[in-house]
N, C-alpha and C. Protein backbone atom coordinates (compact mmCIF):
# COMPACT_ATOMS: atom_id res chain seq x y z
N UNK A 1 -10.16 32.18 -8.42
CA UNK A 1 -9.78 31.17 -9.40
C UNK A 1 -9.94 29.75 -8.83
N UNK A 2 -9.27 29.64 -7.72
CA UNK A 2 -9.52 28.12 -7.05
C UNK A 2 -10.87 27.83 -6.67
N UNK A 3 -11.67 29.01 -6.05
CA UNK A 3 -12.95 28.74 -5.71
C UNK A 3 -14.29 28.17 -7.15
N UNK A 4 -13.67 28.85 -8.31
CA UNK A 4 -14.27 28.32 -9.80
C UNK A 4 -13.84 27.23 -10.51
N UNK A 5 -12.57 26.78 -9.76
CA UNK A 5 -12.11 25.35 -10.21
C UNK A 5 -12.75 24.30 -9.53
N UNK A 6 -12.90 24.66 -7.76
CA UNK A 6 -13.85 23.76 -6.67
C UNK A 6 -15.20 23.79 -7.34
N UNK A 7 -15.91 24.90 -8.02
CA UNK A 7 -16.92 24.42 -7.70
C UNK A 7 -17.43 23.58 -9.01
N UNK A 8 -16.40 23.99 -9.98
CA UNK A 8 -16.36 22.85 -11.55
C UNK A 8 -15.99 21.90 -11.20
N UNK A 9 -15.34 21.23 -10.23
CA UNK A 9 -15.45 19.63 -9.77
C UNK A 9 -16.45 18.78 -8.85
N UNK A 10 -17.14 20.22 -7.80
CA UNK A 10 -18.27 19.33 -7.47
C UNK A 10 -19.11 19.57 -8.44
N UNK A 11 -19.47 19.89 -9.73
CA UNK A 11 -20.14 19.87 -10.60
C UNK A 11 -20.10 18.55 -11.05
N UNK A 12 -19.64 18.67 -11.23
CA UNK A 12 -18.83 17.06 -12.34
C UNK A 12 -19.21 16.13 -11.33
N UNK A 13 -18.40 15.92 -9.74
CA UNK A 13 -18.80 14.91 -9.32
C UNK A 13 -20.19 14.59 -8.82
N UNK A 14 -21.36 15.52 -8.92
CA UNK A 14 -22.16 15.35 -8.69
C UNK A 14 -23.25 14.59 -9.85
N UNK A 15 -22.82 14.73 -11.29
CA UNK A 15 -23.01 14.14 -12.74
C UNK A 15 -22.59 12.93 -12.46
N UNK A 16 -21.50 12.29 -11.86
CA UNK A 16 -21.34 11.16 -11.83
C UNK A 16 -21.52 10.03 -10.70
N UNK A 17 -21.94 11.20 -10.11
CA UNK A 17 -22.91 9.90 -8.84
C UNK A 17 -24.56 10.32 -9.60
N UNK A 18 -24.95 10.80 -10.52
CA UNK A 18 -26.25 10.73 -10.56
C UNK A 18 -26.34 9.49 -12.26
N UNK A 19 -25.14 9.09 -12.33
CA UNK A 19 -24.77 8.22 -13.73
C UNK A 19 -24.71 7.20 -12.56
N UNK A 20 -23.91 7.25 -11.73
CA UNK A 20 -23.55 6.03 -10.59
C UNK A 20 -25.38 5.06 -10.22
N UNK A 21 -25.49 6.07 -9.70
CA UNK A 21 -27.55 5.80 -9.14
C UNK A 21 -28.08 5.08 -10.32
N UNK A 22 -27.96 5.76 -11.61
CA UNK A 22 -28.70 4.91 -12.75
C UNK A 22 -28.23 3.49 -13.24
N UNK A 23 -27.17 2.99 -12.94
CA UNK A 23 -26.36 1.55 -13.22
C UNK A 23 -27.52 0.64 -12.67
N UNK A 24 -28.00 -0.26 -13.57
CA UNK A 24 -28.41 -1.60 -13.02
C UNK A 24 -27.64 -2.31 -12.54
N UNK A 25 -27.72 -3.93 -12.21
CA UNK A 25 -26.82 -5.01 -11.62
C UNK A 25 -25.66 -4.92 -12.40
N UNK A 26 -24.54 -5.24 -11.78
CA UNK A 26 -23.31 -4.96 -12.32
C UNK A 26 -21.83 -6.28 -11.75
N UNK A 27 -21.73 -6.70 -12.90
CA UNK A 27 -20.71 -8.04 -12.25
C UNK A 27 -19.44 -8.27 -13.60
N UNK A 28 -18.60 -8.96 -13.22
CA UNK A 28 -17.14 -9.09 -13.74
C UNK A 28 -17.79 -10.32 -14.51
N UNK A 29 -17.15 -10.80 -15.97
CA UNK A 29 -17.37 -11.90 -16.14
C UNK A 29 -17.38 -11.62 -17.76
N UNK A 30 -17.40 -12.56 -18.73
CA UNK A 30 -16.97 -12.73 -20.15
C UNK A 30 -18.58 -13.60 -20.50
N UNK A 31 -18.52 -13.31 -22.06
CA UNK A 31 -19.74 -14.27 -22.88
C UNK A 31 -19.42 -14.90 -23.61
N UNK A 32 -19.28 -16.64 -23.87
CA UNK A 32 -18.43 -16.82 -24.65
C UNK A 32 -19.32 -17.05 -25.89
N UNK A 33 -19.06 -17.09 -27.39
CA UNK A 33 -20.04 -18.45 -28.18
C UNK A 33 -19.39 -19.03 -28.89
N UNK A 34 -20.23 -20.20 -28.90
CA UNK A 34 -18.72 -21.52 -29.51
C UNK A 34 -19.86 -22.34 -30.54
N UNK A 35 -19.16 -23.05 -31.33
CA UNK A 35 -19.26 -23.48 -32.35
C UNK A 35 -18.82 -24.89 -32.34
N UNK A 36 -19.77 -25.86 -32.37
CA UNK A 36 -18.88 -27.09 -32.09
C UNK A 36 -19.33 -28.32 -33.22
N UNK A 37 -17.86 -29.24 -33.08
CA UNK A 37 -18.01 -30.15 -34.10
C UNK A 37 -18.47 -31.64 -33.42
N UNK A 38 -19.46 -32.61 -33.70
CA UNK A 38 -19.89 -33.60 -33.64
C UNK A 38 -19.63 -34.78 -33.81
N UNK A 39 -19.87 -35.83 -33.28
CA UNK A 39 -19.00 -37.51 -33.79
C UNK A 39 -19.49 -37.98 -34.73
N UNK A 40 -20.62 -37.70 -35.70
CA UNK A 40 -21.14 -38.38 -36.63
C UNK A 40 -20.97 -38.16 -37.82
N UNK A 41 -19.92 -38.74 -38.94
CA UNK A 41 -19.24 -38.65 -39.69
C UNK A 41 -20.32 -37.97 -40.95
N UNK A 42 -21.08 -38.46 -40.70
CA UNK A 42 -22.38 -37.62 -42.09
C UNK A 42 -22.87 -36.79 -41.63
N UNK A 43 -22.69 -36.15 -40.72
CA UNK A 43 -23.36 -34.91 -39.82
C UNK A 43 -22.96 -33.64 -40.79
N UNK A 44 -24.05 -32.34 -40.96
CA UNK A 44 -23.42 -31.68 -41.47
C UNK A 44 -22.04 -30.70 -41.15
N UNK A 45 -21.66 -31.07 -40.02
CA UNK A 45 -20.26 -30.20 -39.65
C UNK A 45 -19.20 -30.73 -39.69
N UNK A 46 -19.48 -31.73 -40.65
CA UNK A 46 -18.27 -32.61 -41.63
C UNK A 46 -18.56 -32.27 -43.00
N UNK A 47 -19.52 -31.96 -43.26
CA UNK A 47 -19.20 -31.20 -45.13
C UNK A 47 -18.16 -30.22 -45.22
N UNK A 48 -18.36 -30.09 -46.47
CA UNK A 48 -17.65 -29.26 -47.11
C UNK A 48 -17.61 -27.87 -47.55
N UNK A 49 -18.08 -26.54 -46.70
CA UNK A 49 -18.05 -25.78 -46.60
C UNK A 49 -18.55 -26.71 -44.84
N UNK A 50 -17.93 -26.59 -44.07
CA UNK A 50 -18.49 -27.38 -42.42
C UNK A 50 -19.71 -26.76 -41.79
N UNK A 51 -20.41 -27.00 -41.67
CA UNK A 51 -21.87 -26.37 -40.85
C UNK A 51 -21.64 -26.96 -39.42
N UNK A 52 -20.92 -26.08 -38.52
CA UNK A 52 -20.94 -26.10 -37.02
C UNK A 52 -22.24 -26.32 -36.55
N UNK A 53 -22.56 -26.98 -35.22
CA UNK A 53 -23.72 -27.13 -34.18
C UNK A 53 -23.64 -25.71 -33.81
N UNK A 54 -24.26 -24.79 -33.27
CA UNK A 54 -24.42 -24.32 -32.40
C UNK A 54 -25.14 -22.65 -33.01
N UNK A 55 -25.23 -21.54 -32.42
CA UNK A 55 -24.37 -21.39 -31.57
C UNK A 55 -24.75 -21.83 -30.03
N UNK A 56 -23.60 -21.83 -29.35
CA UNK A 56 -23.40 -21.83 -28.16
C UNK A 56 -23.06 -21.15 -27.14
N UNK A 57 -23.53 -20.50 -25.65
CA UNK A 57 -23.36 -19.40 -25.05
C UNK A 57 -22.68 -19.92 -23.65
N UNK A 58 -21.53 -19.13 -23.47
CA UNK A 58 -21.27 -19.88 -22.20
C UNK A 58 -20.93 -18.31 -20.96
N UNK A 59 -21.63 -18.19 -19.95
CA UNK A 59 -21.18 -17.38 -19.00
C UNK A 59 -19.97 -18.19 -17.92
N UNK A 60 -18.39 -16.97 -18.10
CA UNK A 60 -17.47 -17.81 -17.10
C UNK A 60 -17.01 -16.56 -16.38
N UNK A 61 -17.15 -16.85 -15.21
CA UNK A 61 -16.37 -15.71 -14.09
C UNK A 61 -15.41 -16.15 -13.24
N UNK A 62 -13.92 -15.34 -12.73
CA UNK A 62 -13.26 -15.80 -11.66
C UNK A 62 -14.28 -16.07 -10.16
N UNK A 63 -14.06 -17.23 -9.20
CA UNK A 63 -14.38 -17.23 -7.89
C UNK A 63 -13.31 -17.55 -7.36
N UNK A 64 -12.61 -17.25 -6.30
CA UNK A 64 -12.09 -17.78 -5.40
C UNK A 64 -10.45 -18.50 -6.12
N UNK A 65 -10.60 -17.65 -7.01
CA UNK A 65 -8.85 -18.39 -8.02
C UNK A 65 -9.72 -19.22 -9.18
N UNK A 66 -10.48 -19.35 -9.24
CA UNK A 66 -11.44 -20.62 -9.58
C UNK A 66 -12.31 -19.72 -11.08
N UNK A 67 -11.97 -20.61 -12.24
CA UNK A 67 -13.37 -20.46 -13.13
C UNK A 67 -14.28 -21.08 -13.37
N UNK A 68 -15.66 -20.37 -13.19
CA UNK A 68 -16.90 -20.81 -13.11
C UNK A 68 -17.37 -20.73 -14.30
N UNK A 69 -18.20 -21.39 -15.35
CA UNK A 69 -18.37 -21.47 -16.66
C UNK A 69 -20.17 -22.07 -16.11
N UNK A 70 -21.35 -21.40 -17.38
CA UNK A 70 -22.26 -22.16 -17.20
C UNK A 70 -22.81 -21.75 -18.85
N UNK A 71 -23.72 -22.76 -19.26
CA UNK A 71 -24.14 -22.95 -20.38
C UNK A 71 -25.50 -21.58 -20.62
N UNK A 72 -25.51 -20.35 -21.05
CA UNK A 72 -27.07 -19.99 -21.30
C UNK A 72 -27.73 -19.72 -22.55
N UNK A 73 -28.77 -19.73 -22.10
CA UNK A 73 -29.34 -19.21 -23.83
C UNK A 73 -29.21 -17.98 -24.43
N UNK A 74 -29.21 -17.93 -25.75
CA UNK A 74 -29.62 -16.40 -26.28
C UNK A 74 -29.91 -15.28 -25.55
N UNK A 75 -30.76 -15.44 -24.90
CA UNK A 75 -31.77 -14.25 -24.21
C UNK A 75 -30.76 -13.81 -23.30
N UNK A 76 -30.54 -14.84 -22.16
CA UNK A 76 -30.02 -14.82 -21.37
C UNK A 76 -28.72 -14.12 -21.48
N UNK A 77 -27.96 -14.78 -22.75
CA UNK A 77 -26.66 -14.27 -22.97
C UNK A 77 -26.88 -12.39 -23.13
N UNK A 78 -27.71 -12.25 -24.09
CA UNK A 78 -27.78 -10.71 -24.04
C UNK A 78 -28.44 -9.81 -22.45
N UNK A 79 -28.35 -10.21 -21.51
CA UNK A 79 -28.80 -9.80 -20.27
C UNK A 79 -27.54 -9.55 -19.51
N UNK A 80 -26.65 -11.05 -19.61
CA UNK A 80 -25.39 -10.51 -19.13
C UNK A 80 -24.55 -9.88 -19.60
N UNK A 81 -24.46 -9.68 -21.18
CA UNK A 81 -23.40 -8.73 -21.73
C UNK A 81 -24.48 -7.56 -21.02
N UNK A 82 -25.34 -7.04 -21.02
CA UNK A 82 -25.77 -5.72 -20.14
C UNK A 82 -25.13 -5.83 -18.95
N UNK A 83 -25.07 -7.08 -17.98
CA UNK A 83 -24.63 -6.78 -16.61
C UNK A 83 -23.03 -6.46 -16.63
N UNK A 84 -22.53 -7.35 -17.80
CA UNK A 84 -20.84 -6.76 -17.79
C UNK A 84 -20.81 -5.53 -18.39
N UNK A 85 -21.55 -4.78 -19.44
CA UNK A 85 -20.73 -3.51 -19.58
C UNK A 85 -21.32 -2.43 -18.28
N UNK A 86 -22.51 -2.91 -17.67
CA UNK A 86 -22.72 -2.20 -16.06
C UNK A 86 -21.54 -2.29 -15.56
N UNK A 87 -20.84 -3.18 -15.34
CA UNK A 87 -19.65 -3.30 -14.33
C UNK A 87 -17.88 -2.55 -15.19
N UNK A 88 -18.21 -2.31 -16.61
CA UNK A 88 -17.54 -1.78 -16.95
C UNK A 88 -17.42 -0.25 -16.58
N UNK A 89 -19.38 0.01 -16.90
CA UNK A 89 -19.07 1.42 -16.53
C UNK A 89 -19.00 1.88 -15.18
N UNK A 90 -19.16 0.97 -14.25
CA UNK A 90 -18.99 1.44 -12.75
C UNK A 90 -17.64 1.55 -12.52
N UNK A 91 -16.83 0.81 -13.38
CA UNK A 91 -15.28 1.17 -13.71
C UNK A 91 -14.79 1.87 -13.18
N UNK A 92 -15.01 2.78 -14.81
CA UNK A 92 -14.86 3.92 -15.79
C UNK A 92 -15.39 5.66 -14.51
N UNK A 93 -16.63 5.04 -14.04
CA UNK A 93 -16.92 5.76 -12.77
C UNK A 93 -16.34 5.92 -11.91
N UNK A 94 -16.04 5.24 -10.82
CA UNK A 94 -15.65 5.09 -9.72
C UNK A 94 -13.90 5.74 -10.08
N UNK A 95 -13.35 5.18 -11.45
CA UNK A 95 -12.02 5.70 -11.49
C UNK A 95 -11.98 7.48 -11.64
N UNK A 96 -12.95 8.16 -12.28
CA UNK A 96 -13.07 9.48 -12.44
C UNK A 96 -13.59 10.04 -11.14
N UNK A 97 -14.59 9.14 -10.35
CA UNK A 97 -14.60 9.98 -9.19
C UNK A 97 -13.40 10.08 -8.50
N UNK A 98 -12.43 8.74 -8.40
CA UNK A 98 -11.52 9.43 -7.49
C UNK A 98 -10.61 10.45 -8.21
N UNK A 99 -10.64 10.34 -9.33
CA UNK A 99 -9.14 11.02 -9.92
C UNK A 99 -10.11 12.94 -9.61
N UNK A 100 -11.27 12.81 -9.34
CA UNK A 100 -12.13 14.15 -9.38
C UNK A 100 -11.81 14.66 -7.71
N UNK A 101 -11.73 13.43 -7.22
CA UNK A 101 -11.92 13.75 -5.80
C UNK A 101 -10.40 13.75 -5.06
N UNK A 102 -9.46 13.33 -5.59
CA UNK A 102 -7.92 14.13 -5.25
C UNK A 102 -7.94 15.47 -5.92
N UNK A 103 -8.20 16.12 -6.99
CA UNK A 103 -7.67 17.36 -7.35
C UNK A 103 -8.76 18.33 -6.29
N UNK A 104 -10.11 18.10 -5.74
CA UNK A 104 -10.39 19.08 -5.22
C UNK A 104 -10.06 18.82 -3.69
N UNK A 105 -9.63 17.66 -3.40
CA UNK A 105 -8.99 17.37 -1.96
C UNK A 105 -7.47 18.42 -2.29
N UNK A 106 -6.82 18.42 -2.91
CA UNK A 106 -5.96 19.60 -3.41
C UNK A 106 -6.01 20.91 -3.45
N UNK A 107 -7.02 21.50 -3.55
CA UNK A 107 -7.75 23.09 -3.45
C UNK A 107 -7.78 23.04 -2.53
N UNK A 108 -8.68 22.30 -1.48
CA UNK A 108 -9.13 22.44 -0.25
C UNK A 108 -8.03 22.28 0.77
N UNK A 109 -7.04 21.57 0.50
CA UNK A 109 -5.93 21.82 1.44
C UNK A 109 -4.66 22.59 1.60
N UNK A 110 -5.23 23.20 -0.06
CA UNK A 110 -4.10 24.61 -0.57
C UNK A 110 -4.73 25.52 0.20
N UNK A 111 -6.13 25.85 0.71
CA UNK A 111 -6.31 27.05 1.17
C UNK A 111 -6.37 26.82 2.76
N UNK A 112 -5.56 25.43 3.06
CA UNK A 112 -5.52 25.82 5.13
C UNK A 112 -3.94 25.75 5.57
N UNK A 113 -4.21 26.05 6.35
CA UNK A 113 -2.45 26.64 6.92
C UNK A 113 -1.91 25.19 7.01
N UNK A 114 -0.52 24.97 6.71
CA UNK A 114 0.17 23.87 6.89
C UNK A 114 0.15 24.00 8.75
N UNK A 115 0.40 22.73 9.11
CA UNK A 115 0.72 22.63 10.57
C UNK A 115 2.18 23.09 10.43
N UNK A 116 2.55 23.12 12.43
CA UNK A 116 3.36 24.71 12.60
C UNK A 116 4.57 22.73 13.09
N UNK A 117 5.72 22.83 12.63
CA UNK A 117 6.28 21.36 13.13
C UNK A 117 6.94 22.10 14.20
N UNK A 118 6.87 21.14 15.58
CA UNK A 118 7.41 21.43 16.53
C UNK A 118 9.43 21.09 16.62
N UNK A 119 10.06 22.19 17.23
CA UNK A 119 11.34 22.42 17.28
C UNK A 119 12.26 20.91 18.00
N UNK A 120 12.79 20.53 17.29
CA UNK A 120 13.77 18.75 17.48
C UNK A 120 14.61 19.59 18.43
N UNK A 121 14.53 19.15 19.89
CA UNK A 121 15.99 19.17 20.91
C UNK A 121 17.13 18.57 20.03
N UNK A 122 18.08 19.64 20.30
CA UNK A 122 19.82 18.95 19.58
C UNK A 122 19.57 17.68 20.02
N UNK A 123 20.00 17.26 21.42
CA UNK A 123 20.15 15.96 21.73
C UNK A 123 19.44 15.28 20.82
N UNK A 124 17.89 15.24 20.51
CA UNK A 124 17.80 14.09 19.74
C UNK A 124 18.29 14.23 18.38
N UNK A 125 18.35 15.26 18.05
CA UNK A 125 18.90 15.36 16.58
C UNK A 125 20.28 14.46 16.75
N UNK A 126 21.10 14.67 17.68
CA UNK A 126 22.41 13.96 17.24
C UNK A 126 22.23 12.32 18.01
N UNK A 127 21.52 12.46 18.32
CA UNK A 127 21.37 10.92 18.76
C UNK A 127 20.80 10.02 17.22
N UNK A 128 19.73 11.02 16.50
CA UNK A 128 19.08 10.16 15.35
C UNK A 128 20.22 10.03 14.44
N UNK A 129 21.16 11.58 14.56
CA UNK A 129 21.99 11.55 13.07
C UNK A 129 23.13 9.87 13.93
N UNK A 130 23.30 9.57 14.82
CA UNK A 130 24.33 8.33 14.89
C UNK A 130 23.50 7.62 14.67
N UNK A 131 22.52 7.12 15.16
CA UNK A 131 21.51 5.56 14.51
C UNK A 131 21.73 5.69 13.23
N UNK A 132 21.61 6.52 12.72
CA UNK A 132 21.52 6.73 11.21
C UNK A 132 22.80 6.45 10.57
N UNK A 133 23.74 7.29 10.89
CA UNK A 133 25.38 6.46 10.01
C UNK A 133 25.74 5.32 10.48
N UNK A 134 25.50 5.21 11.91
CA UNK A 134 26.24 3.72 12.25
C UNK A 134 24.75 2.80 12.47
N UNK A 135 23.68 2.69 12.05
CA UNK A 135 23.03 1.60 11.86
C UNK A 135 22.34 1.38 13.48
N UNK A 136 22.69 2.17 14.47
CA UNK A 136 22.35 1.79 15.98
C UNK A 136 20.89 2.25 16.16
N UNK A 137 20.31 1.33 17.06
CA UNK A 137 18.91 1.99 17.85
C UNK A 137 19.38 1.52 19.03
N UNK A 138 20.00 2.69 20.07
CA UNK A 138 20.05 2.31 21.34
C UNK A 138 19.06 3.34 22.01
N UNK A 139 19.36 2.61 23.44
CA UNK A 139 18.83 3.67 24.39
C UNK A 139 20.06 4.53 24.97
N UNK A 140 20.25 5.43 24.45
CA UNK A 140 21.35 6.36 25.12
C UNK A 140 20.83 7.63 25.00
N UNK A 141 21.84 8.50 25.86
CA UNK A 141 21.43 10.23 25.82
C UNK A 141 22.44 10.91 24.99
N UNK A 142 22.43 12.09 24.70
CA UNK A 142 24.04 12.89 24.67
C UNK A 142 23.51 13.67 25.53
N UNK A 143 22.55 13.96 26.20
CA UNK A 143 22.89 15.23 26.94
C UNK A 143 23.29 15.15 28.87
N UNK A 144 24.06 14.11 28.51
CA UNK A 144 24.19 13.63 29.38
C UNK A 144 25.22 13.56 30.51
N UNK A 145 25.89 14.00 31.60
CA UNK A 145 28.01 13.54 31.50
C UNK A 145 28.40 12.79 31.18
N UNK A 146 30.08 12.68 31.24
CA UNK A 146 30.33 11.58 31.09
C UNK A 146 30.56 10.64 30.97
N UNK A 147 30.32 10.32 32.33
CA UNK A 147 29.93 9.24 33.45
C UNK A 147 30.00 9.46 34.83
N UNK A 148 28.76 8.39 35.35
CA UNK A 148 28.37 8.75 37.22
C UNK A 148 27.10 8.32 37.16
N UNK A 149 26.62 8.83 38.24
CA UNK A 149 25.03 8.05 38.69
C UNK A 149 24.15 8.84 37.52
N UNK A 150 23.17 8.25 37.12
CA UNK A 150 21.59 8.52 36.07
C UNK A 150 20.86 9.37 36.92
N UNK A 151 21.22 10.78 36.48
CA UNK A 151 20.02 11.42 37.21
C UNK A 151 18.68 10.65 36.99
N UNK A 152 18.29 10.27 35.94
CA UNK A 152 16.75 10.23 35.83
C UNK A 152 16.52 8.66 36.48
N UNK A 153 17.48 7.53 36.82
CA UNK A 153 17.19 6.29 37.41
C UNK A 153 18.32 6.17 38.42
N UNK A 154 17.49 6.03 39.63
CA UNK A 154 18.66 5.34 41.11
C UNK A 154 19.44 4.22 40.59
N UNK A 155 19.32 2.85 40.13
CA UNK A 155 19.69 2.20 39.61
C UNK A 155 20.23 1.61 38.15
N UNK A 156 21.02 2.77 38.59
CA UNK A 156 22.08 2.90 37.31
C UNK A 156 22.76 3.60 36.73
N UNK A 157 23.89 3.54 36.41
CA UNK A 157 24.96 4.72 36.16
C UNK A 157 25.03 4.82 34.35
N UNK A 158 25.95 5.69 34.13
CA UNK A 158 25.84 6.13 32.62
C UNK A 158 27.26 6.61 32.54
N UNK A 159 27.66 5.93 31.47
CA UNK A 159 28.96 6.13 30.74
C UNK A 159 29.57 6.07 29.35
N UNK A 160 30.33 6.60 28.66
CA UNK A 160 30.39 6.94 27.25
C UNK A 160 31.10 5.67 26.75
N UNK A 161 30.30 5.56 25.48
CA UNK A 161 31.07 4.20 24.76
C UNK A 161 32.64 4.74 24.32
N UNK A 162 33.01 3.33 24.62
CA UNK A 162 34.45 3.14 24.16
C UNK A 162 35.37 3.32 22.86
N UNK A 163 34.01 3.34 22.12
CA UNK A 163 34.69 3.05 20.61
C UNK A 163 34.92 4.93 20.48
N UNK A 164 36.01 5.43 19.65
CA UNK A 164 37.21 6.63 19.90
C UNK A 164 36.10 7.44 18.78
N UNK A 165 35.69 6.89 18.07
CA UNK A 165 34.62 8.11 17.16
C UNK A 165 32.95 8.25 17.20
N UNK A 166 32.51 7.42 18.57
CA UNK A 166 31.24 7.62 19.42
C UNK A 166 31.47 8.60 20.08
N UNK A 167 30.38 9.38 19.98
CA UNK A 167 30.08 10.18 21.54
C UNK A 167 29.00 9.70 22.35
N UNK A 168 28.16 8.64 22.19
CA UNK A 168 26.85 7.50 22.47
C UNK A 168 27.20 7.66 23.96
N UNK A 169 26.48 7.73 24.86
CA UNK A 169 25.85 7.80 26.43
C UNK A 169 25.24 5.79 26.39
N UNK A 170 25.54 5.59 27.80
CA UNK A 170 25.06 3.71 27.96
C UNK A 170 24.71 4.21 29.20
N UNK A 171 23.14 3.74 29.44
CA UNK A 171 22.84 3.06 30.96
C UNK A 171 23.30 2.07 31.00
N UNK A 172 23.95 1.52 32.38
CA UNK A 172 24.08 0.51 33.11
C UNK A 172 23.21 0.13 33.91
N UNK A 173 22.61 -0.74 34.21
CA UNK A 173 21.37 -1.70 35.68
C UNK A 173 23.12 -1.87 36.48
N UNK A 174 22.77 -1.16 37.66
CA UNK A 174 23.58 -1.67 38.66
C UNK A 174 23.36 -3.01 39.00
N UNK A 175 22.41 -3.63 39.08
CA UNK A 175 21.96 -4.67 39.54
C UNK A 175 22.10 -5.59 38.73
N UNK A 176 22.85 -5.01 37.18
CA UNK A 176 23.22 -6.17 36.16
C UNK A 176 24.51 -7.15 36.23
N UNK A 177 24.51 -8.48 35.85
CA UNK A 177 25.62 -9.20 35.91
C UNK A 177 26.36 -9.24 34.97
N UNK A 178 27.88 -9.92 35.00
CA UNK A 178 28.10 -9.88 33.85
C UNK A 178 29.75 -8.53 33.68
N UNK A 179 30.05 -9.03 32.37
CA UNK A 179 31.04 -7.81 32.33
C UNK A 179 29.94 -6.34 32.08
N UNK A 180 31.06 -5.44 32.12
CA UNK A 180 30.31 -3.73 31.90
C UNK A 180 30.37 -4.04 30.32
N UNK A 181 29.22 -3.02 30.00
CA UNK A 181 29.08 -2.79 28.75
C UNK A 181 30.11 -2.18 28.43
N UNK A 182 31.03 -2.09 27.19
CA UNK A 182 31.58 -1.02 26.69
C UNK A 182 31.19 -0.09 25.67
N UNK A 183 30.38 -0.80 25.00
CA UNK A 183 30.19 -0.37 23.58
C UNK A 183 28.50 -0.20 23.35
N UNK A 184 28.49 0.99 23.01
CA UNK A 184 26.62 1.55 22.79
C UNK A 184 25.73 0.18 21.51
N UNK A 185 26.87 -0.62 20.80
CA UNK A 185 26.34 -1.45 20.00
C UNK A 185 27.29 -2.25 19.38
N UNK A 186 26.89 -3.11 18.56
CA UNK A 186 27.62 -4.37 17.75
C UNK A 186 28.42 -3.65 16.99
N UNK A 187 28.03 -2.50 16.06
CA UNK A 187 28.73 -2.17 15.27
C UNK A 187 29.90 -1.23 15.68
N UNK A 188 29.34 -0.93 16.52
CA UNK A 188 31.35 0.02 17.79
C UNK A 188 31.93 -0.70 17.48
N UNK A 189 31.66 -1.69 18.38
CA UNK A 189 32.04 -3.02 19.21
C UNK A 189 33.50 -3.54 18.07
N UNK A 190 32.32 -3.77 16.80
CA UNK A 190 33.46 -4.23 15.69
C UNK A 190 34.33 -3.12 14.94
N UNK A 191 33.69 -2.33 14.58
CA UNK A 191 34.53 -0.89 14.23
C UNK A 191 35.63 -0.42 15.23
N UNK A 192 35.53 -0.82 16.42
CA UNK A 192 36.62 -0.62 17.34
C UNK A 192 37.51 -1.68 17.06
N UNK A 193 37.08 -2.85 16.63
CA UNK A 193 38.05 -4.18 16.92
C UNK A 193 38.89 -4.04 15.51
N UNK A 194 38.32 -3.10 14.53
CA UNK A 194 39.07 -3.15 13.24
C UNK A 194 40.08 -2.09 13.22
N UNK A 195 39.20 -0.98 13.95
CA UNK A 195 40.70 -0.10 13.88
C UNK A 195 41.73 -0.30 15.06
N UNK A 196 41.71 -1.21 15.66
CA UNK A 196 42.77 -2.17 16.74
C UNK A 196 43.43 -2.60 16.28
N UNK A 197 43.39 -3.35 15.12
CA UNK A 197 44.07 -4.43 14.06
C UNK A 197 44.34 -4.41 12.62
């Protein structure tokens, strides 16, 4: 069944790159024609049923934020309404190829094995689930004691934040100045100072 649905869409998309190939020049842009009235009071586009000048053809396209307007003739005018409905139908194209070319990108990835996701260590799981309620991105461990020298760095010890409903792990730089850290982040820091007071 999927293999007769794949091959009814490269059907199709192959009809519309061979419609694509046949498009002449193709550009964005409007035709205008205008009709205009004159300064000369006996002119006929001051009677009475009004006989306008013209007609008049004007090609205008966006550039750059910018509209470009130019005066053409007849002929001319019917050349570019061909080049705008080209650019209409390259549209109309280009939108069916893709909407053609997600549903069989869809078949084709229904029939391969999903990837196999590799198994999250607890530790990081409970390290992400605290960034996550309390807003923190530190560098800490849980799998860690709790507190004494950093196995994994000579210079520097590791000890549990202060605040009473963290379990957050802190390196210390021995070599740092300054008071000790207490708190794995700003938001302990203050969540401790509120339930103090």
């Amino acid at each position: 069944m999927a293999g007769n649905e794949l091959a009814r869409l490269e059907r199709r998309y192959r009809e519309l790159k061979k419609r694509l190939q046949g498009l002449g020049f193709a550009f964005a842009g409007t035709i205008t024609e205008r009709y205009t009235i004159c300064g000369k009071p006996n002119c006929r586009c001051h009677a009475d049923p009004p006989q306008r000048h013209g007609p008049y053809y004007q090609y205008s396209r966006k550039a750059a934020g910018k509209t470009i307007s130019r005066l053409v003739t007849a002929e001319q005018a019917d050349q570019y309404r061909q080049w705008i409905a080209n650019r209409h139908a390259l549209d109309q194209l280009t939108a069916e190829m893709d909407n053609v070319s997600h549903q069989a990108a869809q078949l084709l990835l229904a029939a391969t094995p999903a990837p196999r996701r590799r198994p999250v260590p607890e530790s990081t799981v409970t390290e992400t689930s605290h960034a996550r309620n309390t807003g923190i991105s530190s560098n800490t461990v849980t799998d860690q004691p709790a507190a004494g020298p950093c196995p994994d760095h000579s210079g520097c010890v590791i000890h549990k934040c202060e605040h009473w409903h963290c379990r957050n792990m802190i390196h210390m730089n021995l070599n740092s100045r300054g008071q000790r850290r207490k708190f794995c982040g700003t938001r302990c820091r203050v969540a401790e100072h509120r339930r103090l007071n």
